[in-house]
Protein backbone atom coordinates (compact mmCIF):
# COMPACT_ATOMS: atom_id res chain seq x y z
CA UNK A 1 -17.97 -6.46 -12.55
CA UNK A 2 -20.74 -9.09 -12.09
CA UNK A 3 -20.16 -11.07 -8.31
CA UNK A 4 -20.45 -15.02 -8.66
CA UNK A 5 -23.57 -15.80 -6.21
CA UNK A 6 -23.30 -18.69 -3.62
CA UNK A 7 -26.15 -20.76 -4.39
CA UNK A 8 -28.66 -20.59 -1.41
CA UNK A 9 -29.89 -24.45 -0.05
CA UNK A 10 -33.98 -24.46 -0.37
CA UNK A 11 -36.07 -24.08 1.50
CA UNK A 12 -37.87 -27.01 3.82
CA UNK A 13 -35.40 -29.95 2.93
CA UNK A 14 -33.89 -32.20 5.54
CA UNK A 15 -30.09 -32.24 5.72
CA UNK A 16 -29.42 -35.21 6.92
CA UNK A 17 -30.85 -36.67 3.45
CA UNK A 18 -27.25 -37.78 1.48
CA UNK A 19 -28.20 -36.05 -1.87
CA UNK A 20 -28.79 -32.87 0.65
CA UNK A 21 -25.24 -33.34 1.86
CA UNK A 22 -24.11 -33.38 -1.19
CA UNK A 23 -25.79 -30.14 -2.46
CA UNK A 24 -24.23 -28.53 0.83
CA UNK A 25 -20.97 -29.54 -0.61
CA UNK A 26 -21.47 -28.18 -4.05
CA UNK A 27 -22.60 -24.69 -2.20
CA UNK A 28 -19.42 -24.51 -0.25
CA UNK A 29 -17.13 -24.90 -3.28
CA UNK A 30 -16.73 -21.83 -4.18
CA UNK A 31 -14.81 -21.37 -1.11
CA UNK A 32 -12.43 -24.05 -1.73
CA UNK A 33 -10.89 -22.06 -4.14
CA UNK A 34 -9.16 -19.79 -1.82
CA UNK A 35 -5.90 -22.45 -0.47
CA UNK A 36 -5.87 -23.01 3.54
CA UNK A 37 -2.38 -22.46 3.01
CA UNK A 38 -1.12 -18.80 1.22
CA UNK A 39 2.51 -20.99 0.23
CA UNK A 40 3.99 -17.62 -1.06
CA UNK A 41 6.41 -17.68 1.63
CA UNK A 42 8.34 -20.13 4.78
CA UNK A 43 7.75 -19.00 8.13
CA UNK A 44 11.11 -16.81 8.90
CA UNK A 45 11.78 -15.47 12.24
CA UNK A 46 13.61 -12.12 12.13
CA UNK A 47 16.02 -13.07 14.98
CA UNK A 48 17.20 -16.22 12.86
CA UNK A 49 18.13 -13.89 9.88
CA UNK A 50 21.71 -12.89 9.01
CA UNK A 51 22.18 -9.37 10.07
CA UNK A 52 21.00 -6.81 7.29
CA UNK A 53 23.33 -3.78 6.73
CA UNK A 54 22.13 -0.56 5.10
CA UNK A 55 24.32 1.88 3.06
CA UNK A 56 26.95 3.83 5.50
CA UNK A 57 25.71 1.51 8.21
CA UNK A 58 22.53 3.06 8.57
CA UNK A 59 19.96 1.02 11.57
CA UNK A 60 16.82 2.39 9.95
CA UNK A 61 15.97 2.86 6.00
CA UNK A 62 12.68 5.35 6.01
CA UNK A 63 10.51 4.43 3.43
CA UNK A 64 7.47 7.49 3.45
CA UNK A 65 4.64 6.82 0.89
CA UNK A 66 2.25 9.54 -0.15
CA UNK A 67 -1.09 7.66 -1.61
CA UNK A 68 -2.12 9.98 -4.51
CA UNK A 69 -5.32 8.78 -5.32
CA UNK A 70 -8.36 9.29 -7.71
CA UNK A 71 -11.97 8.19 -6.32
CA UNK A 72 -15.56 8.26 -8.31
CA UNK A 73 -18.12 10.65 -8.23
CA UNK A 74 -20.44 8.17 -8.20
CA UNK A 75 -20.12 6.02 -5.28
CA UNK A 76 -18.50 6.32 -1.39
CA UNK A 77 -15.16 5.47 -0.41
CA UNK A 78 -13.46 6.74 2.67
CA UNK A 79 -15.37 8.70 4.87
CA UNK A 80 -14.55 11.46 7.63
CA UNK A 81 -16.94 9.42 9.88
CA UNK A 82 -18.00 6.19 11.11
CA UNK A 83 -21.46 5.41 9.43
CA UNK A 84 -23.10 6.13 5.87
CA UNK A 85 -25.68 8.56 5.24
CA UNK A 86 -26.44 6.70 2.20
CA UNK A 87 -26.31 9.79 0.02
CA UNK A 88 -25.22 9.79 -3.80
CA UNK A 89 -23.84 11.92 -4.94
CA UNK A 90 -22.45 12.07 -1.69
CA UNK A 91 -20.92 15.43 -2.19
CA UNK A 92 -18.92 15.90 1.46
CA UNK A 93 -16.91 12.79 1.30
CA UNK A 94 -15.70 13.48 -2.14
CA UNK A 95 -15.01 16.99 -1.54
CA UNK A 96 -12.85 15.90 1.28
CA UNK A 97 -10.50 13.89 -0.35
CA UNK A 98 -10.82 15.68 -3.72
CA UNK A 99 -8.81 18.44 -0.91
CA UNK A 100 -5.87 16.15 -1.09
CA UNK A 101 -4.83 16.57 -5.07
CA UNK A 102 -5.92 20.32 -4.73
CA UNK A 103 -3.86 20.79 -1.62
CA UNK A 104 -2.74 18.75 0.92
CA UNK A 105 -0.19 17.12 -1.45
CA UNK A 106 1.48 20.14 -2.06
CA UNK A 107 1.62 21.09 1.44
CA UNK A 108 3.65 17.24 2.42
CA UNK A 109 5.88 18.14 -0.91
CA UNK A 110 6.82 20.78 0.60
CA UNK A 111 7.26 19.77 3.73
CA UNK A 112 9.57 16.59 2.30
CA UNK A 113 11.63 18.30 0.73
CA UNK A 114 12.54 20.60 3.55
CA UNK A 115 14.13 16.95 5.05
CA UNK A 116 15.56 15.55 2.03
CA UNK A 117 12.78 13.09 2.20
CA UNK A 118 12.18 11.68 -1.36
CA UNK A 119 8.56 9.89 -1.92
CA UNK A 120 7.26 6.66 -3.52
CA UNK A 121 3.95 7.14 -4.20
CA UNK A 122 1.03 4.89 -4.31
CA UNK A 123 -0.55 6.68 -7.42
CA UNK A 124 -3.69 5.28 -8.55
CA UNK A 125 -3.23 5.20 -12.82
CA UNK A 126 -6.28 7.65 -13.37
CA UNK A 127 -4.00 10.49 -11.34
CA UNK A 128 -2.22 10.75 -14.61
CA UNK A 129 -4.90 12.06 -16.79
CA UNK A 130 -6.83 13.92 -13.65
CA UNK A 131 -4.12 15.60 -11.84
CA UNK A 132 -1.32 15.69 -14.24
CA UNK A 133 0.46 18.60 -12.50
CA UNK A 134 0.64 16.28 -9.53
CA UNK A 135 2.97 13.75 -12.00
CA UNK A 136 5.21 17.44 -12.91
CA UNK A 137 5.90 18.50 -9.38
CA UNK A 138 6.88 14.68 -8.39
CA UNK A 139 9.11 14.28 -11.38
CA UNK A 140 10.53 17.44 -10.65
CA UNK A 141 11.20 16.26 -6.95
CA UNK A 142 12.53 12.54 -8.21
CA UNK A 143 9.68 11.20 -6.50
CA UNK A 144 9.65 7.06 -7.17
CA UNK A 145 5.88 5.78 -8.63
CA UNK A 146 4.14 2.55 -7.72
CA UNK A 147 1.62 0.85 -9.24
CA UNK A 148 -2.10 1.94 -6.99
CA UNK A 149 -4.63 0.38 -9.03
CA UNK A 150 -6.61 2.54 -11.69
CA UNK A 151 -8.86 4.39 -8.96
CA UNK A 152 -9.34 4.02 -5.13
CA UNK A 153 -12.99 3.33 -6.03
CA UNK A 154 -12.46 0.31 -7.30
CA UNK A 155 -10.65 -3.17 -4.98
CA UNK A 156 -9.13 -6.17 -6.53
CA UNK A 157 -12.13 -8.46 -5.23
CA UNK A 158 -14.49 -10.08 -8.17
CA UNK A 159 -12.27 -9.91 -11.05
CA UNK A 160 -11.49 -12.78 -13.53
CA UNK A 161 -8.08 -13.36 -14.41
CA UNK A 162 -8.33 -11.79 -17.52
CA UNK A 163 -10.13 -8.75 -16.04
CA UNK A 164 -7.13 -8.76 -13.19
CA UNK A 165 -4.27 -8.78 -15.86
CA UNK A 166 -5.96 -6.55 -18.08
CA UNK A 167 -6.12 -3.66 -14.82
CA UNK A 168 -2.48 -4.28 -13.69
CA UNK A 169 -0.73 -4.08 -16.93
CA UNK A 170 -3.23 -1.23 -17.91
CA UNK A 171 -1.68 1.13 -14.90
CA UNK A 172 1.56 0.07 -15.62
CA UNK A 173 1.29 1.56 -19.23
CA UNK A 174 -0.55 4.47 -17.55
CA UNK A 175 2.15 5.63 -15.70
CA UNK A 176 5.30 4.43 -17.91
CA UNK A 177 3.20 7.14 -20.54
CA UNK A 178 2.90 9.57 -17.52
CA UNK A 179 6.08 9.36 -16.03
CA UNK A 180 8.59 8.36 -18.74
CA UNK A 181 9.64 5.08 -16.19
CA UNK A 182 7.80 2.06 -16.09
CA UNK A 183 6.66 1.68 -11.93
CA UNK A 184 8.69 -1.03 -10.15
CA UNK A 185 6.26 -1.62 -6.88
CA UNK A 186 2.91 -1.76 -6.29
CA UNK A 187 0.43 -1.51 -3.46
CA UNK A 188 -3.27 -2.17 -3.70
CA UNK A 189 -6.16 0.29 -3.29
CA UNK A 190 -6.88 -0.77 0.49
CA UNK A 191 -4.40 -3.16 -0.22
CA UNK A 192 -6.88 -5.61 -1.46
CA UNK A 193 -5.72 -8.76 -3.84
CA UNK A 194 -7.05 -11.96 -4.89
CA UNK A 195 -5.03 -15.55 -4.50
CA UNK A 196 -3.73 -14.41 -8.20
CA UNK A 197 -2.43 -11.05 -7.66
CA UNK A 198 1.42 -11.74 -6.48
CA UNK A 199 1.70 -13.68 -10.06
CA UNK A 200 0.04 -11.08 -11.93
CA UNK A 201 2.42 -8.08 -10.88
CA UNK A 202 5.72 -10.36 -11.38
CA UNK A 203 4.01 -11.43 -14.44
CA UNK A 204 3.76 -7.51 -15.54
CA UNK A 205 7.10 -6.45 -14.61
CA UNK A 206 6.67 -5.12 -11.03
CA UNK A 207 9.62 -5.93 -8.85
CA UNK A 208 7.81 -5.41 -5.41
CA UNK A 209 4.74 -4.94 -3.67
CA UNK A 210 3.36 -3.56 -0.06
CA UNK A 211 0.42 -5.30 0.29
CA UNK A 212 1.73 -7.99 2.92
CA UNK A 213 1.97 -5.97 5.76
CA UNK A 214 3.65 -8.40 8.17
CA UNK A 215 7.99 -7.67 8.31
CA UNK A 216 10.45 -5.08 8.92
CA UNK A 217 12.46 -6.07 5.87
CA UNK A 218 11.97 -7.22 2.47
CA UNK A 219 11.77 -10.61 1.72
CA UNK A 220 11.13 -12.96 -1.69
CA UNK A 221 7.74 -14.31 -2.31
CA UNK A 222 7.32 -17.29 -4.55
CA UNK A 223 5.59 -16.35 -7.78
CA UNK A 224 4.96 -18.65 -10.68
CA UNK A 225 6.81 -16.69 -13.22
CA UNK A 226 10.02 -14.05 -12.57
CA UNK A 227 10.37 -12.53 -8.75
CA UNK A 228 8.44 -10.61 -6.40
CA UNK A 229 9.75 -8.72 -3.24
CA UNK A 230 7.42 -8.28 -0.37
CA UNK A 231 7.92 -4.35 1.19
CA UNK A 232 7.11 -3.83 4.64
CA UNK A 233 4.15 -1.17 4.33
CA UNK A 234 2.75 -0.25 7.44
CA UNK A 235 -0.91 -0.97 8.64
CA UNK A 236 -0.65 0.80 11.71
CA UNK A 237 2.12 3.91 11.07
CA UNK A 238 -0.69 4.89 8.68
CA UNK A 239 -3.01 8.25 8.77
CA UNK A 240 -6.44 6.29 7.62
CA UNK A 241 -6.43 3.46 10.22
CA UNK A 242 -3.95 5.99 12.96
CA UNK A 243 -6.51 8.95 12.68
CA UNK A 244 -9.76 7.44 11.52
CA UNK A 245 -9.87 3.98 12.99
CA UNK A 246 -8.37 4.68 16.31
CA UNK A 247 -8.93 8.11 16.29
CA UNK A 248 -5.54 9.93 17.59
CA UNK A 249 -5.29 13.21 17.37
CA UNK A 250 -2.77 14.70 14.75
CA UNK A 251 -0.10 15.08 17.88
CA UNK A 252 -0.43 11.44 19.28
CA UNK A 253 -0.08 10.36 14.98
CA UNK A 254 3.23 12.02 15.22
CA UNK A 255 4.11 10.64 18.62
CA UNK A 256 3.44 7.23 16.96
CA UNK A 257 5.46 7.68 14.32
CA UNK A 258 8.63 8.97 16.46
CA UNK A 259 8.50 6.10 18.82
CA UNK A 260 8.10 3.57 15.90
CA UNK A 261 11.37 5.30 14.82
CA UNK A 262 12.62 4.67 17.98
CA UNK A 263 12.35 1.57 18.89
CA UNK A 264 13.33 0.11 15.28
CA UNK A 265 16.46 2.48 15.38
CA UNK A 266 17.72 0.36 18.57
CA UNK A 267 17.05 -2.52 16.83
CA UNK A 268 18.71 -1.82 13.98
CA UNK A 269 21.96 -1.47 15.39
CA UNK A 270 21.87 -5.57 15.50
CA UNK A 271 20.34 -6.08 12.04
CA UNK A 272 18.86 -3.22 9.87
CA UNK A 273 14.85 -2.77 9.85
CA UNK A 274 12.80 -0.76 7.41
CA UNK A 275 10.06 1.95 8.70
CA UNK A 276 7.27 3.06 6.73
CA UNK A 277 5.17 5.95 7.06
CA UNK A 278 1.86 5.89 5.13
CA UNK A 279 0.10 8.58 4.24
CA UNK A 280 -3.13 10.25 2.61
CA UNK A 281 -2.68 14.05 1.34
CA UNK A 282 -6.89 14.28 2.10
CA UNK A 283 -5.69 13.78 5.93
CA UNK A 284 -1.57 14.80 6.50
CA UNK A 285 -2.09 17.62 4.09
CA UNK A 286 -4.32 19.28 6.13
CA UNK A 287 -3.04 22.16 8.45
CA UNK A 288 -3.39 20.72 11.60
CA UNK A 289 -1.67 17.91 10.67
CA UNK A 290 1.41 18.30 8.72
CA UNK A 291 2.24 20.89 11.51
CA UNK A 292 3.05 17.35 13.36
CA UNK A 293 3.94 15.54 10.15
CA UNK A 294 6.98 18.09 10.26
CA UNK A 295 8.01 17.79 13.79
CA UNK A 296 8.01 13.94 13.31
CA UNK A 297 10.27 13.92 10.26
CA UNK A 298 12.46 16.24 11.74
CA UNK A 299 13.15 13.96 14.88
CA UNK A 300 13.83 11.07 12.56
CA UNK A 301 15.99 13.36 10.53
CA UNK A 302 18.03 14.62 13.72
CA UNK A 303 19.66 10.85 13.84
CA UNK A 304 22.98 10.20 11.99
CA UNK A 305 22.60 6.54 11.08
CA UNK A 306 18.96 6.54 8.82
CA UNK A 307 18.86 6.29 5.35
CA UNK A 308 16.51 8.11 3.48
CA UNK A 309 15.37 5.78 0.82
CA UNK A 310 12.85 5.07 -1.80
CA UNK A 311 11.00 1.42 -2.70
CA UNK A 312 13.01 1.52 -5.36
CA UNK A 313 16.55 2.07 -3.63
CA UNK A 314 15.47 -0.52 -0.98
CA UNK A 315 14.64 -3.21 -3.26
CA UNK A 316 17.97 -3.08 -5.17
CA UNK A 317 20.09 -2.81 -1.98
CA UNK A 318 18.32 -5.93 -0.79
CA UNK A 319 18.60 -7.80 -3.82
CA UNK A 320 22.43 -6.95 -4.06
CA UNK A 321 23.26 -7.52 -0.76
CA UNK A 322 20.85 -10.65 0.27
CA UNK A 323 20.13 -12.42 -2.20
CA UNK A 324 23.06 -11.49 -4.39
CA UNK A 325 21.16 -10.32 -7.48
């Protein structure tokens, strides 16, 4: 998509001229049209809430969500390193997470479903013509889909309006085709939106999204047209930013995500919280890793009062129970 240019003040004119000021103002509005403000939601401390129950008084609902992705051949994405060789094709990066479809997401199904552990995935649209056996084994599994964008190559940055509704209801036909449901959440590649985006998806039909990672339950946004629930998708019980960004080691990852677990269990047993796990099959599928993937789902597992849930499952509980829908 073509990117809108800020136009550049010239060269060797005095600002403190008025018709200088002015131009300055001109080249900052652009900017202006993002609000100070986001005015999606009020300001809701979680200790001011009425206490949230889950199903069979469960403390914790564990949301996991596998992002089955497709990237380009002809550009970068994520990398296994800090640092760009600048190489295109670049061959080893794509190879890399081309191993997730191929194999590391067969290695977390498996290791799922030895927990009872049901996934919503993040599937990017173009999975369903790519990697169609992929869709097969999830169906077969009654694995939940979200909306993921059409690839990971691509972010939710320069569009037009048009352009944005165009791409959203395009991968919600995608995968209604693929699937035989239509999705009912979304999340993002890289979780990336413009001011638009909320209205778009409850325009569409989605019902909730993960791209606001900043709760431990659900909560309403304000959209202008039908409802939107905000999921709480994690930013930091995630393998990309966990593993890459901080760089822990596949055994502190795990560790992470047991002590997320519990701490939120305590806390649930005064008002129920939500824990996400979010995860890449190019990184947790690997050997090395899902060895601790395992060991963390089966401490999680070991606890009576957690309720394995999808988005899906969440969202309808919350709606039923909250805010009586």
């Amino acid at each position: 998509m073509a990117r809108k240019l800020q136009p550049k003040p010239s060269a060797g004119r005095n600002p403190a001229k008025p018709q200088n000021r002015r131009s300055a103002a001109q080249s900052t509005a652009p900017q202006r049209q993002i609000p100070r403000e986001h005015g999606r939601f009020d300001y809701s401390p979680i200790v001011d809430r009425p206490p949230l129950r889950w199903p069979n008084g469960a403390r914790v609902a564990l949301w996991v969500i596998p992002n089955i992705e497709h990237f380009l051949f002809d550009r970068p994405a994520t990398r296994m390193a800090d640092g760009a060789l600048g190489l295109n094709p670049d061959v080893l990066n794509y190879s890399w997470r081309d191993y997730g479809v191929r194999v590391g997401i067969w290695r977390m199904m498996d290791i799922m479903e030895k927990y009872g552990i049901k996934g919503t995935v993040a599937l990017n649209s173009d999975v369903c013509q790519h990697y169609p056996r992929i869709i097969e084994a999830g169906k077969a599994l009654s694995w939940e889909w979200m909306g993921h964008g059409i690839t990971n190559s691509m972010m939710f940055r320069d569009q037009s309006e048009a352009e944005e509704r165009a791409i959203i209801q395009q991968v919600m036909r995608t995968i209604t085709t693929s699937v035989g449901k239509a999705p009912r959440g979304w999340l993002s590649p890289a979780l990336s939106e413009t001011v638009r985006t909320p209205d778009l998806l409850a325009e569409s039909g989605f019902e909730y999204t993960g791209n606001w990672v900043n709760d431990e339950q659900p909560y309403p946004m304000r959209v202008k047209k039908g409802s939107l629930i905000s999921m709480p998708y994690s930013s930091e019980i995630n393998d990309i930013p966990a593993l890459l960004g901080l760089h822990q080691s596949p055994e502190r990852f795990a560790r992470m995500i047991c002590d997320q677990f519990d701490v939120l269990y305590e806390d649930g047993a005064k008002t129920g919280r939500v824990m996400s796990i979010c995860l890449h099959p190019f990184l947790v599928g690997h050997p090395h890793r899902s060895k601790y993937f395992a060991k963390a789902l089966a401490h999680i597992t070991s606890r009576q009062e957690v309720w394995l849930a999808t988005g899906g499952e969440i969202v309808d509980w919350y709606k039923k129970t909250v805010l009586k829908k």
